[in-house]
C-alpha atoms as a PDB file:
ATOM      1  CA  UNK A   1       7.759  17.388   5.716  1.00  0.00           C
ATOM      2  CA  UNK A   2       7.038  17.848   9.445  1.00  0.00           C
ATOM      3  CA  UNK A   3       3.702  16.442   9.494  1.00  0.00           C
ATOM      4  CA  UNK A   4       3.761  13.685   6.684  1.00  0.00           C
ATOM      5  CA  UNK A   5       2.218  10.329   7.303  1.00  0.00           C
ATOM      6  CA  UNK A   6       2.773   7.405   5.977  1.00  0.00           C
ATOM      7  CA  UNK A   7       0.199   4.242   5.232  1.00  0.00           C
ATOM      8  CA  UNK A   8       1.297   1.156   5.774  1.00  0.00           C
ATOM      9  CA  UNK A   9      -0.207  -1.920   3.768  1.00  0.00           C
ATOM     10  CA  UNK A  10       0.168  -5.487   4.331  1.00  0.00           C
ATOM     11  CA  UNK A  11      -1.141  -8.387   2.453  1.00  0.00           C
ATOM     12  CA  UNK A  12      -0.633 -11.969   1.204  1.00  0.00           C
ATOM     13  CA  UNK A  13      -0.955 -12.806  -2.149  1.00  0.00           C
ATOM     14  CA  UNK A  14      -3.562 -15.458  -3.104  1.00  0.00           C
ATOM     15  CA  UNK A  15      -2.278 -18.632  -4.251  1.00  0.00           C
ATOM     16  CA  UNK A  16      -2.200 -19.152  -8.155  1.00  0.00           C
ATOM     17  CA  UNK A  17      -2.978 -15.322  -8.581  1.00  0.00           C
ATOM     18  CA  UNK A  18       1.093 -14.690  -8.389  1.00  0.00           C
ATOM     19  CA  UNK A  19       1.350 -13.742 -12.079  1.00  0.00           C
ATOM     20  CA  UNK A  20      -1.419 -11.339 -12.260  1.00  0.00           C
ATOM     21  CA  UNK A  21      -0.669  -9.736  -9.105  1.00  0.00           C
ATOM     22  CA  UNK A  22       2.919  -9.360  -9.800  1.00  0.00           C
ATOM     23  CA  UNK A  23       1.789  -7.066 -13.097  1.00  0.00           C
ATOM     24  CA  UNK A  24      -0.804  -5.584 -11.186  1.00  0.00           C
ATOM     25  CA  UNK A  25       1.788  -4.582  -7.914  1.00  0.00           C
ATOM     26  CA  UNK A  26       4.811  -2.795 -10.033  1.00  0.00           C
ATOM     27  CA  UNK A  27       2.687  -1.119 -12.685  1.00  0.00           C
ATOM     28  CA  UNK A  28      -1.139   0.253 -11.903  1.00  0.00           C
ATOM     29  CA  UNK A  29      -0.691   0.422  -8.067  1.00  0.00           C
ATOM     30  CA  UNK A  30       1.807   2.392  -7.818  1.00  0.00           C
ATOM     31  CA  UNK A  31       1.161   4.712 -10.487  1.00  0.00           C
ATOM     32  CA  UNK A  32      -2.232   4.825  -9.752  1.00  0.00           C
ATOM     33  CA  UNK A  33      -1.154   6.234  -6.092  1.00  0.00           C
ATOM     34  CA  UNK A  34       1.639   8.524  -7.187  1.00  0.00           C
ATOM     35  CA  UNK A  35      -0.907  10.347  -9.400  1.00  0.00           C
ATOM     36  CA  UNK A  36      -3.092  11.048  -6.156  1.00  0.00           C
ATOM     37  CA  UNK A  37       0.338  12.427  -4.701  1.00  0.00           C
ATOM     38  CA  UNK A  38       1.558   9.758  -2.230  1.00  0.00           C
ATOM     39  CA  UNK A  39       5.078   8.860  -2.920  1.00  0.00           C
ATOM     40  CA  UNK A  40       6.091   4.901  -2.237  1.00  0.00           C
ATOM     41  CA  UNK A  41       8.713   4.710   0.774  1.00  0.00           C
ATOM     42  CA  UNK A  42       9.200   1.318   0.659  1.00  0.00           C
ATOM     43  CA  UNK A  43       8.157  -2.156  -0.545  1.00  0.00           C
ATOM     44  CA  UNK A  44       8.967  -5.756   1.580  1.00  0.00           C
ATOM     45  CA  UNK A  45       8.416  -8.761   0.448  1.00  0.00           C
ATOM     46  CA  UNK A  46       8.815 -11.586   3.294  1.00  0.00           C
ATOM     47  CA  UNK A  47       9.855 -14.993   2.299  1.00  0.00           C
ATOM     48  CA  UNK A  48      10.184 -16.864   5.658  1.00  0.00           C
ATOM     49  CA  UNK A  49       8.302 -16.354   9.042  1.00  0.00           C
ATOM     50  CA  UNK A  50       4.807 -15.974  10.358  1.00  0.00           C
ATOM     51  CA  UNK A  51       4.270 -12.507   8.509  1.00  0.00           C
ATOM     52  CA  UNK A  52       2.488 -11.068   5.847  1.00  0.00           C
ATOM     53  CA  UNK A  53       4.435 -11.912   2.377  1.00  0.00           C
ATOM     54  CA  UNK A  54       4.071  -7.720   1.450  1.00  0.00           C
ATOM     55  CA  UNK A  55       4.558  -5.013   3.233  1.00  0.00           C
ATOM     56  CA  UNK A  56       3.987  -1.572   1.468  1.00  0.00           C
ATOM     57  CA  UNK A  57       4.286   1.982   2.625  1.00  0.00           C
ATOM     58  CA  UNK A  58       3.321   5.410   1.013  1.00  0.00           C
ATOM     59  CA  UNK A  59       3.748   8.610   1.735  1.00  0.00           C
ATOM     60  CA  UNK A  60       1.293  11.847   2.148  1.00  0.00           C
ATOM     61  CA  UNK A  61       1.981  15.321   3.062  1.00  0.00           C
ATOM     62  CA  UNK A  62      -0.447  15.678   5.709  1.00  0.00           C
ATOM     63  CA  UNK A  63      -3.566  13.483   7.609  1.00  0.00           C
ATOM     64  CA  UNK A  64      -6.618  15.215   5.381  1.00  0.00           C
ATOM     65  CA  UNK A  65      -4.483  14.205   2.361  1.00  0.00           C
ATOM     66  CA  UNK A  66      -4.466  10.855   3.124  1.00  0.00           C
ATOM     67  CA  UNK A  67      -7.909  11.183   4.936  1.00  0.00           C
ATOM     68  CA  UNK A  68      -9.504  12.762   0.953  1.00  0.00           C
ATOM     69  CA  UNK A  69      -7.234   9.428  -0.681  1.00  0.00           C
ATOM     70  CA  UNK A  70      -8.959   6.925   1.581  1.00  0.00           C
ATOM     71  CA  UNK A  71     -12.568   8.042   1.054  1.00  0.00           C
ATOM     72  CA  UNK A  72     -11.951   8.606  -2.797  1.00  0.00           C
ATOM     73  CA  UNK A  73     -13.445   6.589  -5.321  1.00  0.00           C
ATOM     74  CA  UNK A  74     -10.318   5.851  -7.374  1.00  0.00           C
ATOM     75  CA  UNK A  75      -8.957   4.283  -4.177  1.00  0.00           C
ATOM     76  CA  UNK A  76     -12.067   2.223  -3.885  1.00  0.00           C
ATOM     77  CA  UNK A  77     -11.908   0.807  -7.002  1.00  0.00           C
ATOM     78  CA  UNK A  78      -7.912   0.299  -6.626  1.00  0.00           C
ATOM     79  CA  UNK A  79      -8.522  -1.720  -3.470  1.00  0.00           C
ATOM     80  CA  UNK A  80     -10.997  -3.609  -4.857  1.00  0.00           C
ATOM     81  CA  UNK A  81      -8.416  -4.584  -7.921  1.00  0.00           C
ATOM     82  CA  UNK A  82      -5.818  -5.705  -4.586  1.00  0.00           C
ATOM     83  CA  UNK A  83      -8.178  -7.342  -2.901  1.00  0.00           C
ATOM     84  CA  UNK A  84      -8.996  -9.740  -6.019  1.00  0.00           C
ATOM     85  CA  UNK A  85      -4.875 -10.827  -5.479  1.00  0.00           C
ATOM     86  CA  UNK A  86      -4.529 -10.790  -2.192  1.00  0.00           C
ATOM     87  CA  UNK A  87      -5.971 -12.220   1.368  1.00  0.00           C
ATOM     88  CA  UNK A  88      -5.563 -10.921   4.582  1.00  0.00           C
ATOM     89  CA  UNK A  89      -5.122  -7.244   3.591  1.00  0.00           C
ATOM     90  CA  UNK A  90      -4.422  -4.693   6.767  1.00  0.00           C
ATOM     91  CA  UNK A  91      -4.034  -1.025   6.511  1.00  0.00           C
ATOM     92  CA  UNK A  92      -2.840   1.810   9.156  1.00  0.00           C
ATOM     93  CA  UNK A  93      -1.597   5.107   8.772  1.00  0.00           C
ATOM     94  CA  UNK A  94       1.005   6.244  10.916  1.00  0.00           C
ATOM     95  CA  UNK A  95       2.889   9.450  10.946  1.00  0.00           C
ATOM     96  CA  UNK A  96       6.272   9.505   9.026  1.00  0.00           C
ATOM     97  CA  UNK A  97       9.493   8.456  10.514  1.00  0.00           C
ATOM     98  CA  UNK A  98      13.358   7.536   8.872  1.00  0.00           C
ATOM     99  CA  UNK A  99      13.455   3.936   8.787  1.00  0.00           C
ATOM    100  CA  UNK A 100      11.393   1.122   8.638  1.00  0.00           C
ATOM    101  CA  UNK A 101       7.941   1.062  10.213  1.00  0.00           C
ATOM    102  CA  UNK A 102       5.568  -1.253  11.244  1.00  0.00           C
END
């Protein structure tokens, strides 16, 4: 795919929310986003350092396909569901390359 991006997610999860989240992160999120065609790349959880605990990246064909998932309601209302288990949430979109990305 020669001009796939990729967005990159980071986060922290909220102290005493690690349950919910944890059901929350491996079933509805990622489902939710396959179904509006981004594929997950990859998914990093940090356990030492001055980093975000999470680190999540999915994949999109093309910019307007990630552009139409970012300004869609379902994604709205997905974020909003993150946000309720996580804190300092940061998003970017980059374009896709082998390897990890930051």
């Amino acid at each position: 795919m020669q001009n796939a991006v990729k967005i990159l997610m980071t986060w922290s999860i909220r102290p005493g929310r690690e349950e919910a989240y944890l059901r929350f992160v491996t079933q509805e999120f990622p489902e939710t986003l396959m179904k509006l065609q981004l594929q997950p790349t990859e998914a990093w959880y940090t356990i030492y350092g001055e980093w975000p605990e999470v680190t999540m990246g999915f994949m999109a064909e093309n910019v307007r396909a990630i552009q139409d998932f970012l300004v869609s309601e379902t994604w709205a209302g997905l974020k909003a569901k993150l946000m309720s288990f996580v804190k300092n949430y940061r998003q970017k979109v980059v374009p896709l390359k082998g390897g990890f990305q930051l």
